[in-house]
Each structure stands twice: as C-alpha cells, then as structure tokens.
Protein backbone atom coordinates (compact mmCIF):
# COMPACT_ATOMS: atom_id res chain seq x y z
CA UNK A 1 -8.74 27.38 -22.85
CA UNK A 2 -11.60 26.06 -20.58
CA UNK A 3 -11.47 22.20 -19.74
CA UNK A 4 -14.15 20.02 -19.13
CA UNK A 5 -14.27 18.34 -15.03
CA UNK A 6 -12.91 14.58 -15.92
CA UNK A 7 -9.93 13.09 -16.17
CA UNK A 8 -9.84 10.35 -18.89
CA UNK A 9 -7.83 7.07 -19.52
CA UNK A 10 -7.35 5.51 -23.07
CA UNK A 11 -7.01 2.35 -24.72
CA UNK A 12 -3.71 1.87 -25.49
CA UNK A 13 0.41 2.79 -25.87
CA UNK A 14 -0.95 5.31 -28.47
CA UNK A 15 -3.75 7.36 -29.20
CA UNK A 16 -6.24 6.34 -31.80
CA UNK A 17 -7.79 8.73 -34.17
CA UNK A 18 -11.11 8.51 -32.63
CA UNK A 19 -9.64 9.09 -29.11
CA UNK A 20 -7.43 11.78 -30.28
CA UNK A 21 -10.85 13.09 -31.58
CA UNK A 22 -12.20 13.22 -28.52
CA UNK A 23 -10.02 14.89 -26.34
CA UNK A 24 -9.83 17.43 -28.60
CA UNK A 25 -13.49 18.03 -28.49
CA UNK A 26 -14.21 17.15 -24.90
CA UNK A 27 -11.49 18.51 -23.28
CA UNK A 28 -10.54 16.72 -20.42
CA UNK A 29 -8.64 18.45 -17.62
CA UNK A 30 -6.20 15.12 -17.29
CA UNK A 31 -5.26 12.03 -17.73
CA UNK A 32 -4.84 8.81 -16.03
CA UNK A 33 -2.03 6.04 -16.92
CA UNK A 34 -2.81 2.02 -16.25
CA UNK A 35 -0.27 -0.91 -17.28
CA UNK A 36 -1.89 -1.35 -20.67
CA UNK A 37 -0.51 2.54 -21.47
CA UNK A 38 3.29 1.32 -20.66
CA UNK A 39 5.80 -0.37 -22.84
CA UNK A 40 9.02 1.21 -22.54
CA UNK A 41 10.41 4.96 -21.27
CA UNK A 42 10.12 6.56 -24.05
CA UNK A 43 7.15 5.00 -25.57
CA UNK A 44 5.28 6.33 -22.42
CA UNK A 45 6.94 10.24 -22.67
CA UNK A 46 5.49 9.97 -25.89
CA UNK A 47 2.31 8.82 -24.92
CA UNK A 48 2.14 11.40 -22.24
CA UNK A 49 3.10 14.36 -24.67
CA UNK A 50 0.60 13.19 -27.13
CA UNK A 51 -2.02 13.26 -24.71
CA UNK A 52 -1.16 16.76 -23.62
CA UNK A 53 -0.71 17.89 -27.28
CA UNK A 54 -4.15 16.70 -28.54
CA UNK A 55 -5.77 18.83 -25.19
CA UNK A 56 -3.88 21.75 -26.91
CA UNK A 57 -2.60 21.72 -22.72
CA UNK A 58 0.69 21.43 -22.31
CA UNK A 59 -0.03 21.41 -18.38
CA UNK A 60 -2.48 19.09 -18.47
CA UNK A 61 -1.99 16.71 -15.33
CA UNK A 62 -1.53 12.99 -16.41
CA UNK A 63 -1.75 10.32 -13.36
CA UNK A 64 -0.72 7.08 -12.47
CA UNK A 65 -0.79 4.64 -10.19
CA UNK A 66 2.39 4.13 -9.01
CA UNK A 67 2.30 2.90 -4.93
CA UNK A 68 4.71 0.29 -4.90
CA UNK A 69 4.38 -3.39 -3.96
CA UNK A 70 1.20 -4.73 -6.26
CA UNK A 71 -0.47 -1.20 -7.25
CA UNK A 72 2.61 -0.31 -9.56
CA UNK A 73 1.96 0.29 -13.41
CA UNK A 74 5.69 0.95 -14.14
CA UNK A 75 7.40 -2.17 -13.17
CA UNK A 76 10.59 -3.96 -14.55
CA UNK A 77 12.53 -4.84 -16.90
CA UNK A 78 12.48 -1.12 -17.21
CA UNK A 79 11.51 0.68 -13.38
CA UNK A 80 12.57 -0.72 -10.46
CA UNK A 81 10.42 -2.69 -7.87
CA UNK A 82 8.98 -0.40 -4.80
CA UNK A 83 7.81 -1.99 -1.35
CA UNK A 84 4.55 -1.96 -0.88
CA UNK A 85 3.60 0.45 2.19
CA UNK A 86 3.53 -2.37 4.92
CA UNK A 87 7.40 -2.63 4.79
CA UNK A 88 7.48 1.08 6.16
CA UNK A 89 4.67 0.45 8.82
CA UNK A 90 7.33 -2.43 9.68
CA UNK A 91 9.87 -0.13 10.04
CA UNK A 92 8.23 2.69 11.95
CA UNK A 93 7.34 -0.26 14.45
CA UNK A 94 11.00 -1.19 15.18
CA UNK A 95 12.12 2.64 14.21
CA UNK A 96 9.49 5.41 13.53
CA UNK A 97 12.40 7.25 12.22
CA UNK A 98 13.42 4.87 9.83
CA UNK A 99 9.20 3.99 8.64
CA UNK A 100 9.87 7.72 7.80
CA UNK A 101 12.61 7.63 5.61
CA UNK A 102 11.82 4.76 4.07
CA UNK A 103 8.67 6.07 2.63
CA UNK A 104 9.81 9.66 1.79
CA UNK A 105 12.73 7.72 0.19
CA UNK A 106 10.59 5.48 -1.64
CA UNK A 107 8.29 8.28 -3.06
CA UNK A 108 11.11 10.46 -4.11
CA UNK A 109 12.79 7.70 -6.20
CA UNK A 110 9.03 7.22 -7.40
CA UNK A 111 8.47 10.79 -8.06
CA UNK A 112 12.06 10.74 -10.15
CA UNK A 113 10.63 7.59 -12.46
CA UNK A 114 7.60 9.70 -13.01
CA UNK A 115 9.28 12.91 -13.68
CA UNK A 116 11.62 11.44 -16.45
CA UNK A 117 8.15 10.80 -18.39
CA UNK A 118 6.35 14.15 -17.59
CA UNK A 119 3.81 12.56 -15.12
CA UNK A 120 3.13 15.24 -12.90
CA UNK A 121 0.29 13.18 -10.44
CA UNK A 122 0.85 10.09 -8.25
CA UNK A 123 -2.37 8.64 -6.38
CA UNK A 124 -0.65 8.26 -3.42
CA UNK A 125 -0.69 8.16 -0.72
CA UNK A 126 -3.15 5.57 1.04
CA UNK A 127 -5.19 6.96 4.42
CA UNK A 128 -6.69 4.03 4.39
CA UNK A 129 -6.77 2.23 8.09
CA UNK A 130 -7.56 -1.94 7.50
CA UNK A 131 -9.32 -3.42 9.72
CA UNK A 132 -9.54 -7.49 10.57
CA UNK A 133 -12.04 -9.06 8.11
CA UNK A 134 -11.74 -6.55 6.07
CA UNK A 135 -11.18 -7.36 2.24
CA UNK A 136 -7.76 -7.69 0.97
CA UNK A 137 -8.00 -4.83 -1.71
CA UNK A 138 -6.11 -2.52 0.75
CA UNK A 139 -4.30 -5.07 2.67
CA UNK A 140 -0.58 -4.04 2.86
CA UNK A 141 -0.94 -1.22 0.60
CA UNK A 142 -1.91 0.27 4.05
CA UNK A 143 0.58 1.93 6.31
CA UNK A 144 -0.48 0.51 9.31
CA UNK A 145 -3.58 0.09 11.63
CA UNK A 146 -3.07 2.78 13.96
CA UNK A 147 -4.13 6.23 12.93
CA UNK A 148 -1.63 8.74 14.23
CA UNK A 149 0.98 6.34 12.40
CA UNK A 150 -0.74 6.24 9.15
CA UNK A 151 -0.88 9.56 8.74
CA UNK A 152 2.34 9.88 9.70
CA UNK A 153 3.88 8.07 7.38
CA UNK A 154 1.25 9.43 4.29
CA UNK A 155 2.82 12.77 5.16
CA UNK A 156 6.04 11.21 4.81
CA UNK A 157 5.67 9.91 1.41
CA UNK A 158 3.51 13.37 0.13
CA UNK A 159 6.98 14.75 1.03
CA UNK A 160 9.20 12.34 -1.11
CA UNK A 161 6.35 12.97 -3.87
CA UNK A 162 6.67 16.59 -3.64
CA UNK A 163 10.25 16.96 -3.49
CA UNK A 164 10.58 15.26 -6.50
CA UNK A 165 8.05 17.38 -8.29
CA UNK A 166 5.18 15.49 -8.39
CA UNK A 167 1.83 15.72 -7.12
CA UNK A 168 0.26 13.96 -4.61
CA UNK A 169 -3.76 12.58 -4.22
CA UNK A 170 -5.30 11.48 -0.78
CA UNK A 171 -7.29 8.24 -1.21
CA UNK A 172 -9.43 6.80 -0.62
CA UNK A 173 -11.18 9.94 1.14
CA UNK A 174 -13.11 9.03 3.73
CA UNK A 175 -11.63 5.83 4.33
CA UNK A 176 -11.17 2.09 2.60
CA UNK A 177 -10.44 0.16 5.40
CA UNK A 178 -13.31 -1.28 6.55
CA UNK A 179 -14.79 -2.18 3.16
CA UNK A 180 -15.87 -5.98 3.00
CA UNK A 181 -15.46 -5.79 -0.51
CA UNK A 182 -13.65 -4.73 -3.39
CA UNK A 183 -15.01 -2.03 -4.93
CA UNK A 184 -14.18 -2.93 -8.19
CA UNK A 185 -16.84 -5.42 -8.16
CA UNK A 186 -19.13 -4.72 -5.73
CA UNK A 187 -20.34 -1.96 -3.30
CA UNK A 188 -19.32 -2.34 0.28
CA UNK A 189 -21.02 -0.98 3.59
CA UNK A 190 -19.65 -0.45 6.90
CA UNK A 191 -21.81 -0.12 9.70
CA UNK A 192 -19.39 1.00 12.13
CA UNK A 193 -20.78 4.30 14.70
CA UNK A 194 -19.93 7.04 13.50
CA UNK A 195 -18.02 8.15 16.92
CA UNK A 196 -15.81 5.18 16.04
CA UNK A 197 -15.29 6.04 12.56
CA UNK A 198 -14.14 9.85 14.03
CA UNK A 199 -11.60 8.50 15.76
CA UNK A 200 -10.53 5.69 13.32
CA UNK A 201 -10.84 6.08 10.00
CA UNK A 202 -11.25 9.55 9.65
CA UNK A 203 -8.86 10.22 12.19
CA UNK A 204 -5.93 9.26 9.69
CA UNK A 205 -7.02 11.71 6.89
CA UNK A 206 -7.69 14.24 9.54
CA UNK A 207 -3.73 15.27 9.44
CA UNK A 208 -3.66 15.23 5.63
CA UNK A 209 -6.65 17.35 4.75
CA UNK A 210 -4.08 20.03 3.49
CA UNK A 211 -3.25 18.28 0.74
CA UNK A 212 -4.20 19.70 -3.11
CA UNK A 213 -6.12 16.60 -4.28
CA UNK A 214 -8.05 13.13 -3.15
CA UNK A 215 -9.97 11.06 -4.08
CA UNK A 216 -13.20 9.32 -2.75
CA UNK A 217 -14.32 5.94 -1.42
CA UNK A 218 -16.93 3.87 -3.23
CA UNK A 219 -18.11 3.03 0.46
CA UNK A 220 -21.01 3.34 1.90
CA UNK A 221 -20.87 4.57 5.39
CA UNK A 222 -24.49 3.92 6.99
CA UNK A 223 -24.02 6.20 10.18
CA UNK A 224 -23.68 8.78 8.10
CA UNK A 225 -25.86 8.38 4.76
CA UNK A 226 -26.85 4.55 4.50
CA UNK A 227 -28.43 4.92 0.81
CA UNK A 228 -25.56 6.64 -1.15
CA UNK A 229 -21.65 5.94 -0.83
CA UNK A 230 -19.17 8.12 -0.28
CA UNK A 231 -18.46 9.65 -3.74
CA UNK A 232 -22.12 10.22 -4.35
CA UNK A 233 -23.33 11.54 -0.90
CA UNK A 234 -23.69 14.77 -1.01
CA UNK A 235 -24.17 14.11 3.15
CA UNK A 236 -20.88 12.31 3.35
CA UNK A 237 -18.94 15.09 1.37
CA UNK A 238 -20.12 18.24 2.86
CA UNK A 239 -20.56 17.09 6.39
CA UNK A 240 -17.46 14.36 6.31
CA UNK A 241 -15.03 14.95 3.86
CA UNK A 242 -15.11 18.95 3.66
CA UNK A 243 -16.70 19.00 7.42
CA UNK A 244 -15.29 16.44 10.00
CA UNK A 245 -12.31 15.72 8.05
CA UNK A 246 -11.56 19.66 6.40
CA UNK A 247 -10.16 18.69 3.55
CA UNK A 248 -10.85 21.26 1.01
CA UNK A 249 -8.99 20.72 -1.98
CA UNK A 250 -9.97 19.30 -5.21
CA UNK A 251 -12.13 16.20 -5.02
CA UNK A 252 -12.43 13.84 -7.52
CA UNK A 253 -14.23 10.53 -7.86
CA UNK A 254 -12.76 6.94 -8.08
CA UNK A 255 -13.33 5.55 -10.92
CA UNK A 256 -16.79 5.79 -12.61
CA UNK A 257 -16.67 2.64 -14.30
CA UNK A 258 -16.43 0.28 -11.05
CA UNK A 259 -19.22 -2.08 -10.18
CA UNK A 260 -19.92 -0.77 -6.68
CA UNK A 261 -21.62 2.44 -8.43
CA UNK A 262 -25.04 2.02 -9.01
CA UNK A 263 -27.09 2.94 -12.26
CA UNK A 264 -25.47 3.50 -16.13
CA UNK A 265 -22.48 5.65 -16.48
CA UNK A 266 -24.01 8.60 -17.21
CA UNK A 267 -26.04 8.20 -14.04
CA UNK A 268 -23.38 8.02 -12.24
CA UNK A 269 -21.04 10.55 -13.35
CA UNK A 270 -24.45 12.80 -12.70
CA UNK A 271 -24.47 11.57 -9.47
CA UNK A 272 -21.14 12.22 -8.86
CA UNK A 273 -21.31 16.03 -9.78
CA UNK A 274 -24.91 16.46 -7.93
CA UNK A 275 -22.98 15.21 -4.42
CA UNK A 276 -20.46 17.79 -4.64
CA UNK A 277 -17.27 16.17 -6.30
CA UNK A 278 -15.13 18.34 -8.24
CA UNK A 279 -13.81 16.22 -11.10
CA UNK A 280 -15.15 12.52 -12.38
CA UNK A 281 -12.64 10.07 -13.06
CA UNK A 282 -13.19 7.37 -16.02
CA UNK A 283 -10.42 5.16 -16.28
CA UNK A 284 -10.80 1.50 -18.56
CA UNK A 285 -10.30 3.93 -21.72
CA UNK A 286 -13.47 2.00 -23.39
CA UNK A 287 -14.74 5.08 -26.00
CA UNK A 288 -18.60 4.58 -25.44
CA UNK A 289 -18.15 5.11 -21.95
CA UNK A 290 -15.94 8.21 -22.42
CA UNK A 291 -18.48 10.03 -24.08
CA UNK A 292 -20.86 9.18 -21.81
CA UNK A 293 -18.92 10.62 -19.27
CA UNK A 294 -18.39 13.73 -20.67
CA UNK A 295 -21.78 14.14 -21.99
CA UNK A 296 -22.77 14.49 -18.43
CA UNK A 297 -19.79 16.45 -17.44
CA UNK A 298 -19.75 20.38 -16.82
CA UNK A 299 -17.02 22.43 -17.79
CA UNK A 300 -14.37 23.12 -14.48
CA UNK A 301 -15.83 26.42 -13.35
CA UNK A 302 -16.28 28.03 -9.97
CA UNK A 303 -14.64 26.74 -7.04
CA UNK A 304 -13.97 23.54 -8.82
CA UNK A 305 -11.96 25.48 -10.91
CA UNK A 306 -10.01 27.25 -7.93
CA UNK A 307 -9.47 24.39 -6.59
CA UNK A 308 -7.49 22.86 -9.51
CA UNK A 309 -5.69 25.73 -10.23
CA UNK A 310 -4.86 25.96 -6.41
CA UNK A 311 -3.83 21.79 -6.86
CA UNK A 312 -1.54 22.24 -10.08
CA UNK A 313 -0.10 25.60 -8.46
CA UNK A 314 1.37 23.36 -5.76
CA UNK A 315 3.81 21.49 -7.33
CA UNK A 316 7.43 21.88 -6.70
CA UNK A 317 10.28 22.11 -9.07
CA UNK A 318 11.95 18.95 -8.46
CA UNK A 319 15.22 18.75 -5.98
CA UNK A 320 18.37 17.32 -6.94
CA UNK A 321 18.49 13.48 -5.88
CA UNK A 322 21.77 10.99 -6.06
CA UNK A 323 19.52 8.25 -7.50
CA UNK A 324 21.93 5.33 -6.99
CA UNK A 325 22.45 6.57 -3.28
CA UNK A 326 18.75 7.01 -2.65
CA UNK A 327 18.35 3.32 -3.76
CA UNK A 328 20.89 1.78 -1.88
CA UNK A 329 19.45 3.17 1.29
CA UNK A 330 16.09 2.36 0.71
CA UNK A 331 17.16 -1.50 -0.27
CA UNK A 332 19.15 -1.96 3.26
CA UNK A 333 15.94 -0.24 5.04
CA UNK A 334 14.04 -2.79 2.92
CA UNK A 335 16.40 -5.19 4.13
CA UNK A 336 15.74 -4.29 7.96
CA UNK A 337 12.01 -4.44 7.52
CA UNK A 338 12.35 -8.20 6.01
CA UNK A 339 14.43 -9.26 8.67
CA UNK A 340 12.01 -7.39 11.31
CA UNK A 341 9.28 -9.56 9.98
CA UNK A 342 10.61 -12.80 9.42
C-alpha cells in the first residue's frame, strides 16, 4: 500500500476516533512518540501497535526521542535514566576508548527499552558541534566540541542503536551548534564563512553521511543561502547536505510546527518538499495541523521512496545483550566520568 511522505505525532496514550480516522485516510509513512504518548510499558506497545494497525502497516516506523540526559521521553519509575552525551565526551577526554563504550553501551541498553515496545527509530545521534555563546538547546546533548571526536563517538552510539535493532537518524543535518537560538521559538542565523563551517560543523557529519536517515536544521546558514534555512533551502540541501557533506539517505524535516519556520503550516510543509526533503515531520499531534500537513504532502514516490525502503531495509535483528551486565558497566563508566569532572 502506498504511504503518504510525513511522519505524524498524536495527541495522546491512545488514539482518538478522529485521529484513527486520519491515518487511515492519510497514510502516514510513521510515527513519532513525545512524553505525553507514555504512561507505562505496555500502555505504550499498545499505543505503538495501534498506530501501526490503523496504517494497515505493520512496518510502519514509529520514533522517539530517546538521547539520554534531558531529551528522554521514557524516563522512570518505569526506564532507567541515560547520561546525557557530555558524560561520554568526558570520558573519551580521559579515555577515548572508554567515551566509546560508554556511548555504544548506552545506545544498546536504549535500543533494548525501545525494542521491548516495537519502536524501531531513535533520533539519535547528535552531530551537532556547540560553540561558546551558543544557545543552550544543544548544550551537553553534544558529544564534544571537536569534530573528529564527535563523530566519533555518533558512530559509536549508531552502533549500540543498531545492534540492538533499532534505527538510527543524523540530526540536526547540517549542524545545530552555532544556533543563537532555540529553534523551537525562533529562527537562528549563523554567519560563520563557509570555509569555517567545512571544517567545523560540517566536518562532524562528514563521517556519518552513510547513515539511512537525518534530519535537518531549522538554521539559517547565510554563507550559503542567507534567506531560507536549512530544511527549506533547496541551496543548502543539494549543495551542503547531499553535496559537501554526501549524505544521501532519507531526509526528513524537523518539526514543521516550530516557530523558527516561517509562513502557515501548509506553507511550510510546501516549502519543505519544494527544497528537496524527503519526508515532513509534524509532531505536537494538534489535528488541524495534521491535515494541513498532509494536504500539502505527496505520496513517497521516486527516490524518496528508495530511499526509505533503503532506510527501513537497514535495520538489524537485534543481538543478544546481558542487560543487568550492560548496566553495571555503563554506571561505573558513568561513575569515572563524574569523578573526571568534579
């Protein structure tokens, strides 16, 4: 069955009839997870199989959010706490071997959360190099400043992802760092030279640009295209992202509903598919906006369609993992990082 080029969020821990209506109709190609979606294991699996079940896809990808540290939608009394990606830059500086397996380690126990309620898509990892006086939306969700290191470690927890069947999404393609603002709210532009930007920011993505999916920046980068950002500059995607950078999986936006997008949402999500994204992303689950997101939205075709098929084609049957081993280690490399930065 064809599938329209969106991925949707919804309201609640259950579908309502009118949303249940709508996926049915519009047929989104996935599905995207926030805090307000979660109450308890098997509430979620539920969720998650509803989802798929009123797509009439049982394949259907459903995301989350699940980094660690204070991007984590699954969070106690029922999933453990992860470290946020700073602790492994921490330990790569003391022990690049141990910044390693730290963050596979931490993924893989993430991907084995996720797996136990049939999410199939993390939006990790983070590319994303900060810079000073940047804002603090990245802050240590980053993996370090240095870009050889950052992608370094990203590769380390795509591994941990994969091995534990799960898919992983690049973000925030071209690069966050340097945004003086959070997106969310408002849109951001870095006036850095582009020459700079090569070897900084895009340098860390560089690495990665094998990976199935990722997802864009809401950044405007003026060296490059000073009127449009990233996830609706058609400039920025075919000479940056797919160009400088070579990533050529499947692209799709960040979410359609933040501030730092310009014009209504149907503008936008135009303006997303005119710049050369692959799939739109809508995530606050308000209905209006849904269907004004898929009004606008053409069905996954062409190499858009390749591309996903290519993205959900690479993911790994999950390898076996001593859980309560897994955690120990990670919680004395945890340990080492504390005591590193004390």
């Amino acid at each position: 069955m064809s599938t329209r080029a969106f991925i949707t969020g919804v309201t609640g821990t259950e579908l309502t009839a009118a949303e249940r209506e709508f996926i049915r109709e519009q047929r989104p190609w996935g599905f995207i997870l926030f805090k307000r979606n979660v109450a308890t294991p098997a509430q979620v699996a539920a969720l998650v199989a509803e989802l798929r079940n009123a797509a009439g896809a049982p394949d259907a990808p459903v995301l989350i959010d699940q980094e660690g540290g204070r991007v984590q939608r699954l969070g106690p009394p029922h999933w453990p706490v992860y470290p946020p990606g700073a602790v492994f830059s921490t330990l790569y500086d003391t022990d690049s071997a141990l910044g390693i397996t730290a963050a596979r380690l931490s993924a893989r126990l993430i991907a084995a959360d996720l797996a136990d309620l049939g999410i199939t898509v993390d939006c990790l990892p983070l590319a994303d190099v900060p810079v000073p006086g940047a804002d603090a939306v990245i802050g240590n969700r980053a993996y370090g400043t240095e870009p050889a290191k950052v992608a370094a470690i990203a590769r380390a927890v795509t591994e941990g992802l994969e091995q534990g069947g799960v898919l992983p999404i690049l973000k925030h393609i071209p690069g966050h760092g340097r945004a003086t603002a959070d997106t969310h709210f408002k849109l951001p532009t870095v006036d850095t030279p582009r020459d700079e930007l090569e070897r900084t920011d895009f340098a860390a993505f560089k690495p990665l640009s094998d990976l199935p999916m990722a997802m864009t920046a809401h950044v405007v980068f003026s060296a490059v295209d000073p009127a449009h950002p990233a996830t609706t500059s058609a400039t920025m995607i075919a000479d940056v992202i797919r160009g400088a950078i070579g990533f050529q999986g499947l692209l799709m936006s960040d979410d359609v509903s933040m501030n730092a997008l310009s014009g209504n949402i149907a503008e936008r999500t135009r303006a997303i598919f005119a710049a050369g994204c692959d799939v739109a992303l809508h995530c606050n689950g308000n209905i209006e906006e849904m269907r004004a997101v898929a009004g606008e939205t053409p069905e996954l075709s062409g190499r858009g369609l390749e591309r996903a098929k290519a993205a959900l084609a690479a993911r790994q049957a999950p390898q076996p993992l001593d859980r309560v081993a897994a955690r120990t280690e990670l919680d004395a490399l945890i340990a080492r990082a504390n005591t590193a930065s004390a």
